[in-house]
Protein backbone atom coordinates (compact mmCIF):
# COMPACT_ATOMS: atom_id res chain seq x y z
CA UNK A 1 -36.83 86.06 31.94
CA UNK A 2 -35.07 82.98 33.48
CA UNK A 3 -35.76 81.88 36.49
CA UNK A 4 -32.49 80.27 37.48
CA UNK A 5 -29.74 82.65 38.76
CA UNK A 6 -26.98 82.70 40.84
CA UNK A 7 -27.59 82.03 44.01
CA UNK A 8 -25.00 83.09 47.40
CA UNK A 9 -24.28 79.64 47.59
CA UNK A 10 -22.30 79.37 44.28
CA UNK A 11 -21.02 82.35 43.79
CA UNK A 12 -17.67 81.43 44.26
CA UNK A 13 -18.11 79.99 40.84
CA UNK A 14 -18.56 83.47 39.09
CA UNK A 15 -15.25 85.04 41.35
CA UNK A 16 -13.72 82.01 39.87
CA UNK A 17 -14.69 82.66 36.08
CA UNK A 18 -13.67 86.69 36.95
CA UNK A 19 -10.51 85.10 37.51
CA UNK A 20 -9.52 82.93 35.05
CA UNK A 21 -10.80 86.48 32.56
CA UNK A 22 -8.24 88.36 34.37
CA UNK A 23 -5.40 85.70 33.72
CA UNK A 24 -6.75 85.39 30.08
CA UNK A 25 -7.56 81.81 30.19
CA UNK A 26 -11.20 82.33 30.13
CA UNK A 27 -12.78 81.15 26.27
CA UNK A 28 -16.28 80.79 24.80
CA UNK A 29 -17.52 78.28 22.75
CA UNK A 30 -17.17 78.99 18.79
CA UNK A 31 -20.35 78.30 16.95
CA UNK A 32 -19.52 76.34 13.93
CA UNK A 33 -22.35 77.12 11.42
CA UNK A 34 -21.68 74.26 8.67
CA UNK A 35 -19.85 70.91 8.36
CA UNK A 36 -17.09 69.91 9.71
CA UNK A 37 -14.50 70.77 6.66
CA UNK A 38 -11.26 72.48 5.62
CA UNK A 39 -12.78 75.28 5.08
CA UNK A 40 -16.27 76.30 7.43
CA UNK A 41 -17.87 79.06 8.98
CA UNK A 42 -17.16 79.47 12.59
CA UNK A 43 -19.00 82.85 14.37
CA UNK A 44 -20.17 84.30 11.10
CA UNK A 45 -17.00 84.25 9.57
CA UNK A 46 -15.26 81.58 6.91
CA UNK A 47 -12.21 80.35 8.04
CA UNK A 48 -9.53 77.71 7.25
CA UNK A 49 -9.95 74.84 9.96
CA UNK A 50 -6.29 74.24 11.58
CA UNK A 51 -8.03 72.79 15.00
CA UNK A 52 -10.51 69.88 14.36
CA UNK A 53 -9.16 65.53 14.46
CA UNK A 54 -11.12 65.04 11.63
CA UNK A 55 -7.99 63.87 10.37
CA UNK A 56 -9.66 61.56 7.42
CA UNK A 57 -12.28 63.92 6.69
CA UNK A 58 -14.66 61.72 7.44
CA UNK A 59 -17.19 63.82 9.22
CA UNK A 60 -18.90 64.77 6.08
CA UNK A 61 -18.15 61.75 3.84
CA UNK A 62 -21.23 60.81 2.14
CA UNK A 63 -20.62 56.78 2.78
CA UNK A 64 -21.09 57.54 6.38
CA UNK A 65 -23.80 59.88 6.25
CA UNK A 66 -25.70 57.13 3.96
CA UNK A 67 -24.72 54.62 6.61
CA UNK A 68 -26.22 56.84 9.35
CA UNK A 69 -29.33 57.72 7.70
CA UNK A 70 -30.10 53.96 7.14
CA UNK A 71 -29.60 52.79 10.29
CA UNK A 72 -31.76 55.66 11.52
CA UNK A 73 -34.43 54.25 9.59
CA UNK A 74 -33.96 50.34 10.27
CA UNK A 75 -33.15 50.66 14.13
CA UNK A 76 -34.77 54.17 15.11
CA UNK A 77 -32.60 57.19 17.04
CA UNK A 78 -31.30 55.08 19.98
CA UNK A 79 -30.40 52.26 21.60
CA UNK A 80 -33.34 52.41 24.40
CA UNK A 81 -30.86 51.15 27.72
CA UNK A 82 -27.28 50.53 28.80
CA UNK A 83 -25.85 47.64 26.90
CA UNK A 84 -26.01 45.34 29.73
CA UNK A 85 -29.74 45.28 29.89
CA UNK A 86 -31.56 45.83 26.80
CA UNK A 87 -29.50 48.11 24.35
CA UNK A 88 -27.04 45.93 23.05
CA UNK A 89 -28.53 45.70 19.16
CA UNK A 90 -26.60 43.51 16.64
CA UNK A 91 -24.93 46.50 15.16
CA UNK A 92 -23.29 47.20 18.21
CA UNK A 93 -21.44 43.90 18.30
CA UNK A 94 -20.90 44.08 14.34
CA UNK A 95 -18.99 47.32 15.58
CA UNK A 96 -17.33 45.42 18.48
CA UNK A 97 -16.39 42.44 16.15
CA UNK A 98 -15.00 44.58 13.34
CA UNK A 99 -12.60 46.82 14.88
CA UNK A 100 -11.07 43.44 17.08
CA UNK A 101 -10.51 42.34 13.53
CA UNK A 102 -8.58 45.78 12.69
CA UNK A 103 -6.79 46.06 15.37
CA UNK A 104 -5.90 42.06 15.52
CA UNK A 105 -6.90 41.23 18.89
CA UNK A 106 -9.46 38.86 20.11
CA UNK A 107 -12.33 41.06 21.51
CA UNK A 108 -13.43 45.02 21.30
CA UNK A 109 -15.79 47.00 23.82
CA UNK A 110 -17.22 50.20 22.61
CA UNK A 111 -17.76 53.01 25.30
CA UNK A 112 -19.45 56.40 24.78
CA UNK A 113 -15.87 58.54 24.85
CA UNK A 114 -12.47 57.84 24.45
CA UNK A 115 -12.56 59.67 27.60
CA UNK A 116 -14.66 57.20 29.24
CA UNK A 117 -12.57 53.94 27.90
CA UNK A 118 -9.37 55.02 29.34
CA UNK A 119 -11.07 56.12 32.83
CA UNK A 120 -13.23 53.56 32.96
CA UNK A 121 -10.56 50.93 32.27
CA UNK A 122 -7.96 51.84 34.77
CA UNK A 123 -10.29 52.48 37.34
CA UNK A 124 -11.65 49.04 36.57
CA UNK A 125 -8.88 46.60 36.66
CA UNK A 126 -6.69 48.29 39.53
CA UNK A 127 -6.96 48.66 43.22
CA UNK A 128 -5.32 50.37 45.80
CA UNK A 129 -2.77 47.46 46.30
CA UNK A 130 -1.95 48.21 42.62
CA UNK A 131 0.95 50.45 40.97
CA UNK A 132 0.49 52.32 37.84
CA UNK A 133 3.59 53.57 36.07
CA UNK A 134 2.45 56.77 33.82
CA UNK A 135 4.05 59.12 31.18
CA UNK A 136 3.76 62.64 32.58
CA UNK A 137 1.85 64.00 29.40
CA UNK A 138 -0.29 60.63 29.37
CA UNK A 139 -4.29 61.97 28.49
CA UNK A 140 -6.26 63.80 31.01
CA UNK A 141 -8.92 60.67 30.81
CA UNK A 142 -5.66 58.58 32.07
CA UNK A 143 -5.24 60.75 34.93
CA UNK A 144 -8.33 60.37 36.22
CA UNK A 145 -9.23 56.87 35.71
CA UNK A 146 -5.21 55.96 37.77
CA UNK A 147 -6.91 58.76 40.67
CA UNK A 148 -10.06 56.80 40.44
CA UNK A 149 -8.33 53.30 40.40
CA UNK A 150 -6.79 54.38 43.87
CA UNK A 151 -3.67 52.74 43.06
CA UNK A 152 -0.36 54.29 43.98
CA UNK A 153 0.61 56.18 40.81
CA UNK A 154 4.57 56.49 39.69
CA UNK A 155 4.88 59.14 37.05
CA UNK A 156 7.79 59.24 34.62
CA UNK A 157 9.37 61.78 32.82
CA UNK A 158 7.95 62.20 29.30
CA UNK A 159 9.19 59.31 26.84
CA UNK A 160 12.08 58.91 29.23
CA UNK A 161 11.77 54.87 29.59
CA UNK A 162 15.35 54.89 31.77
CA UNK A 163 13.02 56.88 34.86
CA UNK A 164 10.39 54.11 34.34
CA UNK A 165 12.75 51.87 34.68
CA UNK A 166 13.93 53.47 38.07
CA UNK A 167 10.43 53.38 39.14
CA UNK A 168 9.83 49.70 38.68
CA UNK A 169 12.79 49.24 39.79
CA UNK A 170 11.63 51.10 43.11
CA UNK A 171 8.31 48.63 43.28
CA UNK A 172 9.81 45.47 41.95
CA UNK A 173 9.16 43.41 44.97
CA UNK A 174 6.23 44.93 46.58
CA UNK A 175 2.93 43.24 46.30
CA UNK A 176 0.25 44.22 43.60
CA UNK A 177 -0.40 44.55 40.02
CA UNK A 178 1.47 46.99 37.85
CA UNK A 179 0.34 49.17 34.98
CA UNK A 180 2.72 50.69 32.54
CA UNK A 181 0.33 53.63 30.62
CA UNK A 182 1.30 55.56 27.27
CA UNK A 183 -0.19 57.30 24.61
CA UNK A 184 0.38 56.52 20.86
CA UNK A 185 0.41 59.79 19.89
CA UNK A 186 0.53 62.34 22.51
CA UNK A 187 -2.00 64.96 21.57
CA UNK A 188 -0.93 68.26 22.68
CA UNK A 189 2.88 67.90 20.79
CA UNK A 190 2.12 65.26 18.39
CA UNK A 191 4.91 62.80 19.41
CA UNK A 192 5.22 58.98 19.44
CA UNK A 193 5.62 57.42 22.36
CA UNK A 194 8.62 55.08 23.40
CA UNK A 195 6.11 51.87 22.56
CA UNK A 196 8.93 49.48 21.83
CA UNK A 197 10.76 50.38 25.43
CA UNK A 198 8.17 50.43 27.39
CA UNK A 199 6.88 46.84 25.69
CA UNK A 200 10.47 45.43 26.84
CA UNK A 201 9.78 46.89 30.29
CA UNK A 202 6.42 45.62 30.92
CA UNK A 203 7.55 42.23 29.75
CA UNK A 204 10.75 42.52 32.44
CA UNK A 205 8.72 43.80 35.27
CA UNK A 206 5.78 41.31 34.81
CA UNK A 207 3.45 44.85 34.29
CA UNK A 208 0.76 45.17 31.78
CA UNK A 209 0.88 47.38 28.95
CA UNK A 210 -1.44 49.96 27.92
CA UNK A 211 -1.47 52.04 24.91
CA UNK A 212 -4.35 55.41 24.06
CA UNK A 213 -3.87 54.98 20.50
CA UNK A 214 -6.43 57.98 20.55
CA UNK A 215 -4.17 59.77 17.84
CA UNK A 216 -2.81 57.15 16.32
CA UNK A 217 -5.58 55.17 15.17
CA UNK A 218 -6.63 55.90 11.80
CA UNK A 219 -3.33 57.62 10.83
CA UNK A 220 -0.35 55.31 11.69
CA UNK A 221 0.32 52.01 10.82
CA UNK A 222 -0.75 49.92 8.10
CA UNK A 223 -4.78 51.11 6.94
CA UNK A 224 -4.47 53.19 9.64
CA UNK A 225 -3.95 50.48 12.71
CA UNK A 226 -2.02 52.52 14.87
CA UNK A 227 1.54 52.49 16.77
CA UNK A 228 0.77 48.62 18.00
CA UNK A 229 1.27 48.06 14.41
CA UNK A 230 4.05 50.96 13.33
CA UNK A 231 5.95 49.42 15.74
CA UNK A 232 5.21 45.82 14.86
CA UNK A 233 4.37 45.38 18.44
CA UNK A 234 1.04 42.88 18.37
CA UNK A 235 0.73 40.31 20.97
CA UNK A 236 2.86 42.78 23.32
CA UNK A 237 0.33 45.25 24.54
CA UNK A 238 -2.50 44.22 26.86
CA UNK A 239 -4.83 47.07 26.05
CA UNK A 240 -5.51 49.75 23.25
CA UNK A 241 -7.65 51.90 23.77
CA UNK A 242 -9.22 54.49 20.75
CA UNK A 243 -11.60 56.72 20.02
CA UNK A 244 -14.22 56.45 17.13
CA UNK A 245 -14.41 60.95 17.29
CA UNK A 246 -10.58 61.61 15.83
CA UNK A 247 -9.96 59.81 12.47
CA UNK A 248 -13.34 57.78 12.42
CA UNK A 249 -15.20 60.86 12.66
CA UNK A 250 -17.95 60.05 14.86
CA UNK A 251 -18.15 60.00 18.86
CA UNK A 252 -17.21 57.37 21.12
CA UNK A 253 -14.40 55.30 22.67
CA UNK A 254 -13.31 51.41 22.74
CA UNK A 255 -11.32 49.03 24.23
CA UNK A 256 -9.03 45.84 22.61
CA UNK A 257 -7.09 42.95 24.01
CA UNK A 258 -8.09 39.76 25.08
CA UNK A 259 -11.54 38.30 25.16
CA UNK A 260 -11.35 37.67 29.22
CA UNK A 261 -10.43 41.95 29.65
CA UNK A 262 -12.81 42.57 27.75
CA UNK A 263 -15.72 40.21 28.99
CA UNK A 264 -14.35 41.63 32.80
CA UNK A 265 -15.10 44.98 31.60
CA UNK A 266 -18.64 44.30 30.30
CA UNK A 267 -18.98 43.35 33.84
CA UNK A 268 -17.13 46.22 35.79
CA UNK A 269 -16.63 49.25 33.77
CA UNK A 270 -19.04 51.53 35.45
CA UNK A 271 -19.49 53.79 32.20
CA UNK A 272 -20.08 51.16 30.41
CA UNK A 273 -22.29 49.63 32.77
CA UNK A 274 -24.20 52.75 33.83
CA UNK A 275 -24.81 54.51 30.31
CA UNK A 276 -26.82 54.15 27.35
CA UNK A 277 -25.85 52.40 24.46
CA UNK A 278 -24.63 54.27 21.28
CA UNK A 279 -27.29 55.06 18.48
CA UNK A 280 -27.38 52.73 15.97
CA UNK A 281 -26.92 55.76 13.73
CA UNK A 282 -23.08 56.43 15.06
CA UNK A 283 -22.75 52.67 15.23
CA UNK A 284 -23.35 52.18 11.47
CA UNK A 285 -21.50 55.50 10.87
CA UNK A 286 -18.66 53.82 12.58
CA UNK A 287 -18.25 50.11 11.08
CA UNK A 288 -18.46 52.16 7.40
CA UNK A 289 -15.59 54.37 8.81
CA UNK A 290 -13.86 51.47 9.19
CA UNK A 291 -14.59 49.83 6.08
CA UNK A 292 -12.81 53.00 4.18
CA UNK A 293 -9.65 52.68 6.33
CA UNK A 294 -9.63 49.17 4.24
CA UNK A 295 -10.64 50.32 0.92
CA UNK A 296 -9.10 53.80 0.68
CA UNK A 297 -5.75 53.69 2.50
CA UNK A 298 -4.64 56.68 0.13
CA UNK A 299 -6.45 59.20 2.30
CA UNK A 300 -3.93 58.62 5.02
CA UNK A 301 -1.29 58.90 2.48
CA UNK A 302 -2.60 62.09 1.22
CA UNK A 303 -3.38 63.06 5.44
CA UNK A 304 0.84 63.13 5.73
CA UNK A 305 1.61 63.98 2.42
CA UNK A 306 -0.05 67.43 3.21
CA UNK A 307 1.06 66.85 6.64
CA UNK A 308 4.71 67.39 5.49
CA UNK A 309 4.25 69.77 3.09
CA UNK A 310 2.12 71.93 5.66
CA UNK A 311 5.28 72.05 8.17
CA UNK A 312 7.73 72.51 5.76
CA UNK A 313 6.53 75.71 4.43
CA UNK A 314 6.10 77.26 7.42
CA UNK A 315 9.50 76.28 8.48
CA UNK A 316 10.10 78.22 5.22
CA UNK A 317 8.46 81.17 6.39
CA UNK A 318 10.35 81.16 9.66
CA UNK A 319 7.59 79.03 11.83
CA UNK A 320 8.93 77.50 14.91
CA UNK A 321 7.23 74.09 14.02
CA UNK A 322 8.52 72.13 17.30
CA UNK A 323 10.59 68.53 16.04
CA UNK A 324 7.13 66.31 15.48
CA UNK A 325 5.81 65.39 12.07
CA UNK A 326 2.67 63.72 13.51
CA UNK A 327 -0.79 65.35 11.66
CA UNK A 328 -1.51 65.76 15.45
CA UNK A 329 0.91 68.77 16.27
């Protein structure tokens, strides 16, 4: 029998599950029983998979698993410390190095989430004299790292760069830094941000851009680069952030831009600072994710090829499909 149980002082947490039962919005966690595919066995029971971001279907692909399985053996399970002391291995900065060559920037820090880059980012380079000027359906890991940041946050309706304006316009001669925050793709709808707007913004307001290419990564832009470059926008956003669990298939997070943001956040990004370094096993998993966004860009062709064919049979069959095209929505 176990020997933990609910004790009077939290049981305000079970009233509060009993609640969200009786609005509906309670869930439990499906048990997926094989790989991650398009077709897998969730609870006992084989299923087409509509829900994962294995948009590449990388999870499974053999390169990587190779990759993984070698580095297991060469390097061992894990890293052994945070980066900053004595888990940074060579394969992490062969990561680091590669994707700042992707993405075309000068450096590349990997955290452990995507969740973790964009909170640990924000709350890193802001302060409470600071101003951060955010899309209302900007990333949950946004919203925290701006409430962690303590800077006054200005929130603008979604895509609508005209109310950002208005809010810059609001701060334009009061003291402190200012943040302009989007994502790529947004991932509930699956539509682009304003990039090229917001770029001409931040340049007019003397703000720095930010972009959670989370979505993006991997499926727009040329080999998969992202809306910095669907947009043609390099050189005009400060920071990208991405995640190495969506289209790359494994787990973790990272951060481009310039080689002093991201030397500053080796230095003050407190989940990067205060967590273990990746296993060299997702680390090699990663750089030979990478290396198949170079050498087999038809799998994001064939990703929105069946991405348009998908929604335009069920707008056949009478599906309300929303107006994105994005394999994100």
């Amino acid at each position: 029998m176990p020997t933990q149980t609910t004790r009077p002082q939290t049981q305000y947490l079970a009233e509060q599950l009993d609640e969200l039962k009786a609005k509906g919005t309670y869930f439990h966690l499906r048990e997926l029983e094989d790989e991650q595919d398009a077709v897998c066995t969730f609870d006992g029971k084989r299923v087409i998979n509509l829900a994962s971001n294995n948009y590449l279907g990388l999870c499974n692909h053999p390169k990587l698993k190779e990759a993984a399985i070698e580095a297991t053996r060469k390097y061992g399970v894990g890293a052994g410390a945070v980066r900053t002391i004595a888990g940074t291995m060579k394969i992490h900065m062969e990561l680091e190095e590669k994707i700042a060559r992707f993405k075309n920037v000068e450096a590349c820090v990997v955290f452990q989430s995507g969740f973790t880059a964009n909170a640990g980012t924000v709350s890193a380079i802001l302060g409470k004299t600071d101003f951060i000027i955010s899309d209302e359906l900007n990333h949950a890991s946004i919203i925290d790292g701006a409430r962690l940041s303590r800077a006054s946050i200005k929130v603008f309706r979604h895509k609508d760069v005209e109310h950002a304006r208005e809010l810059l316009e609001s701060i334009r001669n009061e003291p402190g830094r200012k943040l302009i925050i989007t994502d790529g793709v947004f991932s509930m709808d699956g539509d682009i941000g304003p990039l090229p707007g917001l770029c001409e913004l931040a340049e007019e307001y003397d703000a720095i851009m930010m972009v959670d290419d989370a979505h993006a990564s991997g499926v727009l832009g040329r080999n998969g680069r992202g809306t910095i470059d669907h947009f043609n926008m390099h050189g005009r956003v400060d920071i990208q952030v991405g995640t190495l669990s969506k289209a790359i298939g494994a787990i973790g997070g990272y951060v481009c831009g310039s080689k002093d943001l991201i030397e500053f956040l080796y230095h003050r990004a407190r989940p990067f600072l205060f967590s273990t370094g990746h296993p060299p096993s997702v680390t090699a998993t990663c750089i030979a994710a990478f290396d198949l966004l170079e050498s087999e860009p038809e799998r994001i062709e064939r990703l929105w090829e069946n991405t348009r064919y998908f929604k335009r049979e069920l707008g056949r069959l009478g599906f309300n499909i929303g107006g994105q095209n994005t394999p994100a929505s």
